[in-house]
N, C-alpha and C. Protein backbone atom coordinates (compact mmCIF):
# COMPACT_ATOMS: atom_id res chain seq x y z
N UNK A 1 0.85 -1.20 0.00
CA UNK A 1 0.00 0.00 0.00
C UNK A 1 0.88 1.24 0.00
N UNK A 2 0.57 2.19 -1.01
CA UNK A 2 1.30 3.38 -0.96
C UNK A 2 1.21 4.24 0.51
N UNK A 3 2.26 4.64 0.83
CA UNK A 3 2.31 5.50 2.10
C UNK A 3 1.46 6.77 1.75
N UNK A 4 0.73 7.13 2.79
CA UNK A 4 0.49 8.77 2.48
C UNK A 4 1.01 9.78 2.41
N UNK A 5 2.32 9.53 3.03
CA UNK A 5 3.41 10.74 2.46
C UNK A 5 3.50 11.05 1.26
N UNK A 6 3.56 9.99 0.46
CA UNK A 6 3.78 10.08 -0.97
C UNK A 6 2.65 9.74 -1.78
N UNK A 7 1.29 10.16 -1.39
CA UNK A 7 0.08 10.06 -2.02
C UNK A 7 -0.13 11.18 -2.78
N UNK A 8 -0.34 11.57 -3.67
CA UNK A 8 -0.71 12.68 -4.74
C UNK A 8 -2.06 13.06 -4.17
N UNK A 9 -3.03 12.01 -4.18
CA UNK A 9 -4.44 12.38 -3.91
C UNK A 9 -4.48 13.14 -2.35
N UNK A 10 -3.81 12.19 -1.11
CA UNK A 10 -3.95 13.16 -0.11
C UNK A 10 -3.38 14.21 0.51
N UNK A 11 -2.16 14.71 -0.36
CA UNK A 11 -1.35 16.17 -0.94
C UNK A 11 -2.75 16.69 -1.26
N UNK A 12 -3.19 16.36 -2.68
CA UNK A 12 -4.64 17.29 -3.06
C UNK A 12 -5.45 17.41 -2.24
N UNK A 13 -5.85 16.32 -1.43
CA UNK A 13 -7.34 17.00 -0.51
C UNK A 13 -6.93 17.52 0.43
N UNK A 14 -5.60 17.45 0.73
CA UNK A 14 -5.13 18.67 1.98
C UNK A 14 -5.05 19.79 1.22
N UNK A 15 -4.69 20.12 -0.16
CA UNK A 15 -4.71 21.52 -0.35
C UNK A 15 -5.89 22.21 -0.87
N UNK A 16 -7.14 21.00 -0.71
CA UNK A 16 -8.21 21.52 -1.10
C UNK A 16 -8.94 22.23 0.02
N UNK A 17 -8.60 21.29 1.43
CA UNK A 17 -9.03 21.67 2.47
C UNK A 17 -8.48 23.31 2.97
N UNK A 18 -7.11 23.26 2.87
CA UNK A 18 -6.57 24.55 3.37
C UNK A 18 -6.85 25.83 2.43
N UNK A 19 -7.32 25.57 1.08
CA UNK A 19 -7.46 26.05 0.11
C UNK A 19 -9.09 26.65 0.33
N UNK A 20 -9.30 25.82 1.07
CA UNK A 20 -10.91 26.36 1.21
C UNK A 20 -10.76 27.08 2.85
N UNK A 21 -9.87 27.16 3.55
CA UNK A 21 -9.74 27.64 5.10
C UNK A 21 -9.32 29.29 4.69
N UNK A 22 -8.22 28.86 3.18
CA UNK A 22 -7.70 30.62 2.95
C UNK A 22 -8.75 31.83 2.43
N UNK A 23 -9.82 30.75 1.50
CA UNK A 23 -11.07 31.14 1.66
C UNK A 23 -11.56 32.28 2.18
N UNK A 24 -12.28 31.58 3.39
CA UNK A 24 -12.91 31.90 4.37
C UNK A 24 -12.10 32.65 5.53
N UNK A 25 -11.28 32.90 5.56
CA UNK A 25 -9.95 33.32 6.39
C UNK A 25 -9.64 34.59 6.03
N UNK A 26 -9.58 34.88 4.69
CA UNK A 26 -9.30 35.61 3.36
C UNK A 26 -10.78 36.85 3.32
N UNK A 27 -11.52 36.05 3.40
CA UNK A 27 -12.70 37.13 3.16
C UNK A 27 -13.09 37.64 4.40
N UNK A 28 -13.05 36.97 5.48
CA UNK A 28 -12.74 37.99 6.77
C UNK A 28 -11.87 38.54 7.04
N UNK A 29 -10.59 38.48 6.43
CA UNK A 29 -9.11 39.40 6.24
C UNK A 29 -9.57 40.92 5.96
N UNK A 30 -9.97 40.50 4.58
CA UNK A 30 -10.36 41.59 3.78
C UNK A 30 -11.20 42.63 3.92
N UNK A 31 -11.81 42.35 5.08
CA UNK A 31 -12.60 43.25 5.62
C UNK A 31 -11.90 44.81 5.96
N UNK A 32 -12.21 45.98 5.52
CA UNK A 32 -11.91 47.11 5.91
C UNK A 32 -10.05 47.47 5.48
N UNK A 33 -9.69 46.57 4.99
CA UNK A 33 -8.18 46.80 3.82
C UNK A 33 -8.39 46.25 3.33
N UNK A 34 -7.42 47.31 2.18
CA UNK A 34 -7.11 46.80 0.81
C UNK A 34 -6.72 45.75 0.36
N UNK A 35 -7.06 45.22 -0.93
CA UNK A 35 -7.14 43.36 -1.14
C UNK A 35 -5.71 43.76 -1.66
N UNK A 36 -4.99 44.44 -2.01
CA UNK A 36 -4.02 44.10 -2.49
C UNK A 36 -2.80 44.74 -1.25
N UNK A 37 -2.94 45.19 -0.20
CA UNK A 37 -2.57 45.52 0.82
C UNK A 37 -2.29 43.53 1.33
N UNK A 38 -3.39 43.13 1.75
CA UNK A 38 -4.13 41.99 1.90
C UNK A 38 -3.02 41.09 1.40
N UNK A 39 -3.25 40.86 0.09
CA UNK A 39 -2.68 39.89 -0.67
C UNK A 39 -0.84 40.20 -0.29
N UNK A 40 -0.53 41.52 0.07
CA UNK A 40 1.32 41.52 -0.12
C UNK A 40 1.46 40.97 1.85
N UNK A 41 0.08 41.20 3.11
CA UNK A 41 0.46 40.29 4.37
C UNK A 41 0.80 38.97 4.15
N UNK A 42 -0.50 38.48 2.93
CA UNK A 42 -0.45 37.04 2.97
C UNK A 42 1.01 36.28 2.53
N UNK A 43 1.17 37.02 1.24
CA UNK A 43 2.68 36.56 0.77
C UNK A 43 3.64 36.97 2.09
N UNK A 44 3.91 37.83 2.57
CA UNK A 44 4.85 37.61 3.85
C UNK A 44 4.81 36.35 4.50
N UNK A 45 3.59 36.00 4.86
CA UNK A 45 3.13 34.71 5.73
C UNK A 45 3.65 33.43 4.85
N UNK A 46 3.45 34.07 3.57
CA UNK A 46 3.86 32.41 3.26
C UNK A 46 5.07 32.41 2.93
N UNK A 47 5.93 33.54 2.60
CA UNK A 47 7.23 33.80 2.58
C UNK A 47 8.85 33.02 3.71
N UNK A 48 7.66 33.13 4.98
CA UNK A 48 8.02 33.11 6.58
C UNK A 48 8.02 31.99 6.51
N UNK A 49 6.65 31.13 6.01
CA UNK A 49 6.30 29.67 6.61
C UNK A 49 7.31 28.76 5.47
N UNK A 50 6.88 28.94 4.21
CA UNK A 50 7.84 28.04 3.43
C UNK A 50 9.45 28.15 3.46
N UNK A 51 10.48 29.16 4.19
CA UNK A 51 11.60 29.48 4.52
C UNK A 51 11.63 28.53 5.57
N UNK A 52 10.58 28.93 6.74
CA UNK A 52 11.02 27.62 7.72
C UNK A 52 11.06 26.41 7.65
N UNK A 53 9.58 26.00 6.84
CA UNK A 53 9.73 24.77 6.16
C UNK A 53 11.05 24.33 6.11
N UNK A 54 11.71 25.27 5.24
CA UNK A 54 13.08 24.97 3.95
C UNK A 54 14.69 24.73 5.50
N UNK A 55 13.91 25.39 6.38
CA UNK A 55 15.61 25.69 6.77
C UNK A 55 15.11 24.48 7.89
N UNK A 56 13.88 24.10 8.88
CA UNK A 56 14.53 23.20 9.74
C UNK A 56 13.69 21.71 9.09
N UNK A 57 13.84 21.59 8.14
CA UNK A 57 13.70 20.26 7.13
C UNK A 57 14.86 20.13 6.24
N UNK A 58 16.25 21.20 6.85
CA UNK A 58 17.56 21.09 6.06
C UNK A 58 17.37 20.50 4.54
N UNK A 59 15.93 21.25 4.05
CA UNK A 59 16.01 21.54 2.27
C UNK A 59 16.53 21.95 1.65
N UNK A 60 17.05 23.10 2.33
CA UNK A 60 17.73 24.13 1.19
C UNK A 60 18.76 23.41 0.51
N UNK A 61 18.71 24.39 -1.00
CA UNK A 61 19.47 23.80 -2.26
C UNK A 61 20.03 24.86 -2.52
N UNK A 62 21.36 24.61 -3.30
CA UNK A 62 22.21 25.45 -4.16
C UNK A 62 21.40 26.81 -5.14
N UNK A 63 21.33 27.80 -5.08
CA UNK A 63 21.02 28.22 -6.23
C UNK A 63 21.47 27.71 -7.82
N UNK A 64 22.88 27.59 -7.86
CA UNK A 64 23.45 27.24 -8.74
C UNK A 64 22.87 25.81 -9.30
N UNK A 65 22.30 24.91 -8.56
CA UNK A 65 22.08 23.43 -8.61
C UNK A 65 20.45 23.85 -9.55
N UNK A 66 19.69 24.90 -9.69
CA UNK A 66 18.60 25.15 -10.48
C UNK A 66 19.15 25.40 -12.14
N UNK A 67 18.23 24.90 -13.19
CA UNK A 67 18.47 25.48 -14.11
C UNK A 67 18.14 26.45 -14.86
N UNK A 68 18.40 26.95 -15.66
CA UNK A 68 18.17 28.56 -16.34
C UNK A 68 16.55 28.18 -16.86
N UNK A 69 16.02 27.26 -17.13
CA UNK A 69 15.01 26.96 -17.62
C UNK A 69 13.92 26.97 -15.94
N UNK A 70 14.29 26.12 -15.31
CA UNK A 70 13.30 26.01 -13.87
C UNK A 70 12.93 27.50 -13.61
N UNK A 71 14.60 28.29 -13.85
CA UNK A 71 14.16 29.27 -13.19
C UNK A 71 13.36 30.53 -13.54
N UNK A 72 13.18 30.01 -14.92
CA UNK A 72 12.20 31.00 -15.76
C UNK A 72 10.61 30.76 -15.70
N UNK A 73 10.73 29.19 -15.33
CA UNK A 73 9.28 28.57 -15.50
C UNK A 73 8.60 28.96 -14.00
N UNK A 74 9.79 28.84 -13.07
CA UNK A 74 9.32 28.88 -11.65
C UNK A 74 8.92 30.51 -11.69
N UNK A 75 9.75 31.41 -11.94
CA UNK A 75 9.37 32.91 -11.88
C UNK A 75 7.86 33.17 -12.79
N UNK A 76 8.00 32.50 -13.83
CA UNK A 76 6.58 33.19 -14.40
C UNK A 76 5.05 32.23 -13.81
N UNK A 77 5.32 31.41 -13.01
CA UNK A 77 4.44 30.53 -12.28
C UNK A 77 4.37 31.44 -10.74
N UNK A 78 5.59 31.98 -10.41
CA UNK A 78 5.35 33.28 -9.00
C UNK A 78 4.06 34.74 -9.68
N UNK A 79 4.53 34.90 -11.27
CA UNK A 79 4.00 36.23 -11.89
C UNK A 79 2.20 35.78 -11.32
N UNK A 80 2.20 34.35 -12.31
CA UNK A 80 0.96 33.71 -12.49
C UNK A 80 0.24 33.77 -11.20
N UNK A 81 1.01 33.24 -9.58
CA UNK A 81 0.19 33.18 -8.94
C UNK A 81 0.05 34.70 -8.38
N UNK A 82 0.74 35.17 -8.43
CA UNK A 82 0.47 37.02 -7.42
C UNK A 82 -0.58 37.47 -8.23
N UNK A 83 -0.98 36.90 -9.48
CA UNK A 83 -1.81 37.80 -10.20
C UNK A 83 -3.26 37.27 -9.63
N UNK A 84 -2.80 35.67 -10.10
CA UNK A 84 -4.44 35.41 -9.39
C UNK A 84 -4.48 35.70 -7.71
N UNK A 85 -3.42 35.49 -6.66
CA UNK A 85 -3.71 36.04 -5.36
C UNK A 85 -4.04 37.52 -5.43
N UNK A 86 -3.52 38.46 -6.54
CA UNK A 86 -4.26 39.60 -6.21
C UNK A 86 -5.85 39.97 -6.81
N UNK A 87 -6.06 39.41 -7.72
CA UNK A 87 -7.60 38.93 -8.47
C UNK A 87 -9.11 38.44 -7.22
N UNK A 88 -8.22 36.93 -6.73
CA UNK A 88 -9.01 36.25 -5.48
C UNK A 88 -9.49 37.47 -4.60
N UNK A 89 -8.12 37.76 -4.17
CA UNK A 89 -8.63 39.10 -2.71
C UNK A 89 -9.15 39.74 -3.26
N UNK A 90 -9.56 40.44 -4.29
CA UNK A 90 -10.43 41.57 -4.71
C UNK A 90 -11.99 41.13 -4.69
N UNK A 91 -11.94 39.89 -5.49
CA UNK A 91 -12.87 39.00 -6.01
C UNK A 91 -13.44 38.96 -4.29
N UNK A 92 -12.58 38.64 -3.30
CA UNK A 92 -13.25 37.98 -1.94
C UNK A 92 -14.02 39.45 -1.44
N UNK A 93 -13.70 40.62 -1.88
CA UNK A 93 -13.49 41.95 -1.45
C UNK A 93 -15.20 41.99 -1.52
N UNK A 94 -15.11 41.85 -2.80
CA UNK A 94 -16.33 42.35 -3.62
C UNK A 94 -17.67 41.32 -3.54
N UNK A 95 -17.34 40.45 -3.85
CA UNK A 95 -18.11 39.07 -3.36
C UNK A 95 -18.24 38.02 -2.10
N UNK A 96 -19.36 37.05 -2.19
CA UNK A 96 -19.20 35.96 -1.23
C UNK A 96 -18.32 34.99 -1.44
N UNK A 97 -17.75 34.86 -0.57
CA UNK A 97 -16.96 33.46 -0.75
C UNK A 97 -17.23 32.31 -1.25
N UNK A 98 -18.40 31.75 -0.92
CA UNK A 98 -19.21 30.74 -1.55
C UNK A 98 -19.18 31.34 -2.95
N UNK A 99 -19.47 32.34 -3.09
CA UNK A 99 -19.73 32.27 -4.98
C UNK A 99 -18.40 32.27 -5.58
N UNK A 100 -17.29 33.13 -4.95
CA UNK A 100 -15.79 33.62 -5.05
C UNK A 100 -15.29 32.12 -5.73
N UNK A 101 -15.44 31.27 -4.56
CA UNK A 101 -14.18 30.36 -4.38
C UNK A 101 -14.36 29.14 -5.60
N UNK A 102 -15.93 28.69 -6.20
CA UNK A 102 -15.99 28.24 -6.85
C UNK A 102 -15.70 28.33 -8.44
N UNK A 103 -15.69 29.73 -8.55
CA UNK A 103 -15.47 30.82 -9.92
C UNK A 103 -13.60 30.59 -9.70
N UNK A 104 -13.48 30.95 -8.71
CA UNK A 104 -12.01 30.56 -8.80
C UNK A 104 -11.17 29.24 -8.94
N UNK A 105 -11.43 27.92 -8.67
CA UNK A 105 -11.80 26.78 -8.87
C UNK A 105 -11.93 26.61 -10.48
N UNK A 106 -12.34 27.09 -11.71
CA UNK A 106 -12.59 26.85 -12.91
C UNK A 106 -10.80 26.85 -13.13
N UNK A 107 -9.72 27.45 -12.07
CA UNK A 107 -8.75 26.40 -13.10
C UNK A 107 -8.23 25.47 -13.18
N UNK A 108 -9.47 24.42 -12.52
CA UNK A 108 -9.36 22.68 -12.80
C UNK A 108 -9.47 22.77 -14.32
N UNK A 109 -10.77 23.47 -14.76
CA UNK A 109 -11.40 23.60 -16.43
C UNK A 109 -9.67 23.89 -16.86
N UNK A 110 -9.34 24.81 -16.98
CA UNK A 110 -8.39 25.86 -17.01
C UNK A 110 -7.24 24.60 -17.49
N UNK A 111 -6.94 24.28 -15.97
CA UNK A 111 -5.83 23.57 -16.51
C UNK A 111 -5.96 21.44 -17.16
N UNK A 112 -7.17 21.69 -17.39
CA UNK A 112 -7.11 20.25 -18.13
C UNK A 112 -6.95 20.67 -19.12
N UNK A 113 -7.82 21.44 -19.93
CA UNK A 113 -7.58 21.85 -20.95
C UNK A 113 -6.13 22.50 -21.86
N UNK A 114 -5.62 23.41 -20.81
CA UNK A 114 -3.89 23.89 -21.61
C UNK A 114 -3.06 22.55 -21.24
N UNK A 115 -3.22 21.28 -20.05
CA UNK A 115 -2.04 20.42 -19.88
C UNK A 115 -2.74 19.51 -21.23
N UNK A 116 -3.46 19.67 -21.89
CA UNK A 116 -4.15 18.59 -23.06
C UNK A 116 -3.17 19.70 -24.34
N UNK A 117 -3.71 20.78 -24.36
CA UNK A 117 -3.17 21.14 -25.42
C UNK A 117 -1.47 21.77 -25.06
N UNK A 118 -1.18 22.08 -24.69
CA UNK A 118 0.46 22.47 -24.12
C UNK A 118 1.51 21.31 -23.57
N UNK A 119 1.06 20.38 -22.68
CA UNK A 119 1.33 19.55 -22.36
C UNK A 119 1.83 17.79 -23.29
N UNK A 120 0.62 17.81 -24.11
CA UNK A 120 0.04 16.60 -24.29
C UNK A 120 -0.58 15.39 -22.99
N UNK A 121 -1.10 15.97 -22.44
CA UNK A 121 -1.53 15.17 -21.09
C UNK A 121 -2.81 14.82 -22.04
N UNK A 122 -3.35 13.74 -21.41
CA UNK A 122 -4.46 12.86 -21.94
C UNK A 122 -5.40 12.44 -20.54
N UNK A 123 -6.56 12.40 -21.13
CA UNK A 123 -8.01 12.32 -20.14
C UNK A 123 -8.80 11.51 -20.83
N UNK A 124 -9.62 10.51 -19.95
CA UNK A 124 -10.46 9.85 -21.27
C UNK A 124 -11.91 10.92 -21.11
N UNK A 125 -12.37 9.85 -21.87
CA UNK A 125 -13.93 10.63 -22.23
C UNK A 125 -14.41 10.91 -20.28
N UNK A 126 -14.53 10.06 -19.32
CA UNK A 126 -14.79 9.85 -18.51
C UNK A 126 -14.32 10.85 -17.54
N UNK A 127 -12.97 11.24 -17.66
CA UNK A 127 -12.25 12.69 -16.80
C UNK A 127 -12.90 13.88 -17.77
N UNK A 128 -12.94 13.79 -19.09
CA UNK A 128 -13.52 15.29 -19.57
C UNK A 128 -14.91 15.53 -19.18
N UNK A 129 -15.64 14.38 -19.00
CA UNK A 129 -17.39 14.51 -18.20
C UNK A 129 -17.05 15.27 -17.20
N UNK A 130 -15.95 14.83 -15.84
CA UNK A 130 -15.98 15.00 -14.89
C UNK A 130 -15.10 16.74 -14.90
N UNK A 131 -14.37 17.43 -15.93
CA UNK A 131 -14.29 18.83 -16.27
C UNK A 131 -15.34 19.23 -16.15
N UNK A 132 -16.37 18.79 -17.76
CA UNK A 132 -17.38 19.60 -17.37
C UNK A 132 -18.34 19.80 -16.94
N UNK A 133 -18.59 18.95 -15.97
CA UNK A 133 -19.17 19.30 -14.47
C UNK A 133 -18.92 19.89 -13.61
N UNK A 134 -17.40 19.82 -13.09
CA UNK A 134 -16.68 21.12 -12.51
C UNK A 134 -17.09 22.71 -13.21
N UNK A 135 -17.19 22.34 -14.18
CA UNK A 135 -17.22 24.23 -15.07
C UNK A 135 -18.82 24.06 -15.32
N UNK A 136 -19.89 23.65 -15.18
CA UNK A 136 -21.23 23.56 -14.93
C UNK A 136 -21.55 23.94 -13.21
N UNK A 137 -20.47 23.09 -12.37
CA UNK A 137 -21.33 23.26 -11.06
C UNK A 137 -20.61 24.80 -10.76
N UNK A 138 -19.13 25.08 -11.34
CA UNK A 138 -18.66 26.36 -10.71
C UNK A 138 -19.84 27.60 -11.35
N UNK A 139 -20.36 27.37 -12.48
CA UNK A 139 -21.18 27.99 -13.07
C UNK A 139 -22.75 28.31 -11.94
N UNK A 140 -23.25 27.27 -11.83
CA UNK A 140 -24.55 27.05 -11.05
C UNK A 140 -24.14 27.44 -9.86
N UNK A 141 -22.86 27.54 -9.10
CA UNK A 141 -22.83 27.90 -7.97
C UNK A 141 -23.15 29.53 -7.50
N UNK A 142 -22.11 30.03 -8.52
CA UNK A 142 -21.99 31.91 -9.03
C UNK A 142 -23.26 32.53 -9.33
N UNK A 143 -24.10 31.64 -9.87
CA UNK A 143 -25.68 32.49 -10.45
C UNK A 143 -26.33 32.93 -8.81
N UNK A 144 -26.42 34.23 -8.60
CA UNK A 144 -27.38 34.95 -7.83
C UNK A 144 -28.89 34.21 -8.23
N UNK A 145 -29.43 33.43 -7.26
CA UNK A 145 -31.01 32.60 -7.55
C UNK A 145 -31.72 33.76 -6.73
C-alpha cells in the first residue's frame, strides 16, 4: 500500500481543504483593507512559513544546482500566482466566498484543458465529463437565484 506521504491524492485533498480555510480566512481578512494591501500580508506569511519549512527540514538547495530553464518557469508561475492572489482578494473583497471560491476553482477547467493542449496530457472521455461538471457546477454555484 502506498504511504500517504507520498500520495498525490492526499497532498490534493489537503490543499483543497486549506485552500478552502484561505477562503474563508481571506474574506474575513479583507474586511476594511485593501485586497491588495491583503494579498502583499499574505505573501509575507507564506514567505516566513515556506523558509522555515526549507531551513529546519535542512532543504535548502544550491542556487546554482537550479536550471536557467526552472528558473524561468518557476518565476513566471510566481508572476501567475500574485496575479491570481491579487484577483481572489479583490474578487473575496467584492463578493461571497461561496460564490468567489468556486469561480475561482474553474482552473481545474483551465488547466485540463492547456495540460491537453500544451502539455500533451491525456483524459479519457470519462475525466472530460468529470471537467465539465466542474465548469457547470462552478457555473450554477456563481448564479445569484
Amino acid at each position: 500500500m502506498k504511504s500517504l506521504v507520498t500520495s498525490w491524492q492526499v497532498w490534493a485533498f489537503a490543499s483543497a481543504g486549506f485552500a478552502a480555510l484561505t477562503a474563508i480566512f481571506a474574506k474575513i481578512g479583507v474586511e476594511n483593507v485593501n485586497s491588495d494591501f491583503a494579498t502583499f500580508i499574505r505573501t509575507l506569511v507564506i514567505l516566513f512559513l515556506a523558509g522555515g519549512i526549507l531551513w529546519f527540514g535542512g532543504q535548502w538547495q544550491p542556487l546554482a544546482s537550479i536550471s536557467m530553464r526552472s528558473y524561468l518557469f518557476l518565476m513566471l508561475s510566481g508572476m501567475a500566482t500574485g496575479a491570481s492572489w491579487l484577483c481572489y482578494f479583490r474578487a473575496l473583497q467584492l463578493g461571497d466566498a461561496a460564490r468567489v471560491a468556486p469561480v475561482d476553482k474553474l482552473s481545474v477547467v483551465f488547466v485540463a484543458v492547456l495540460g491537453a493542449l500544451l502539455l500533451g496530457e491525456t483524459l479519457s472521455l470519462l475525466n472530460w465529463l468529470g471537467v465539465l461538471l466542474i465548469a457547470g457546477g462552478a457555473v450554477l454555484v456563481a448564479l445569484k437565484a
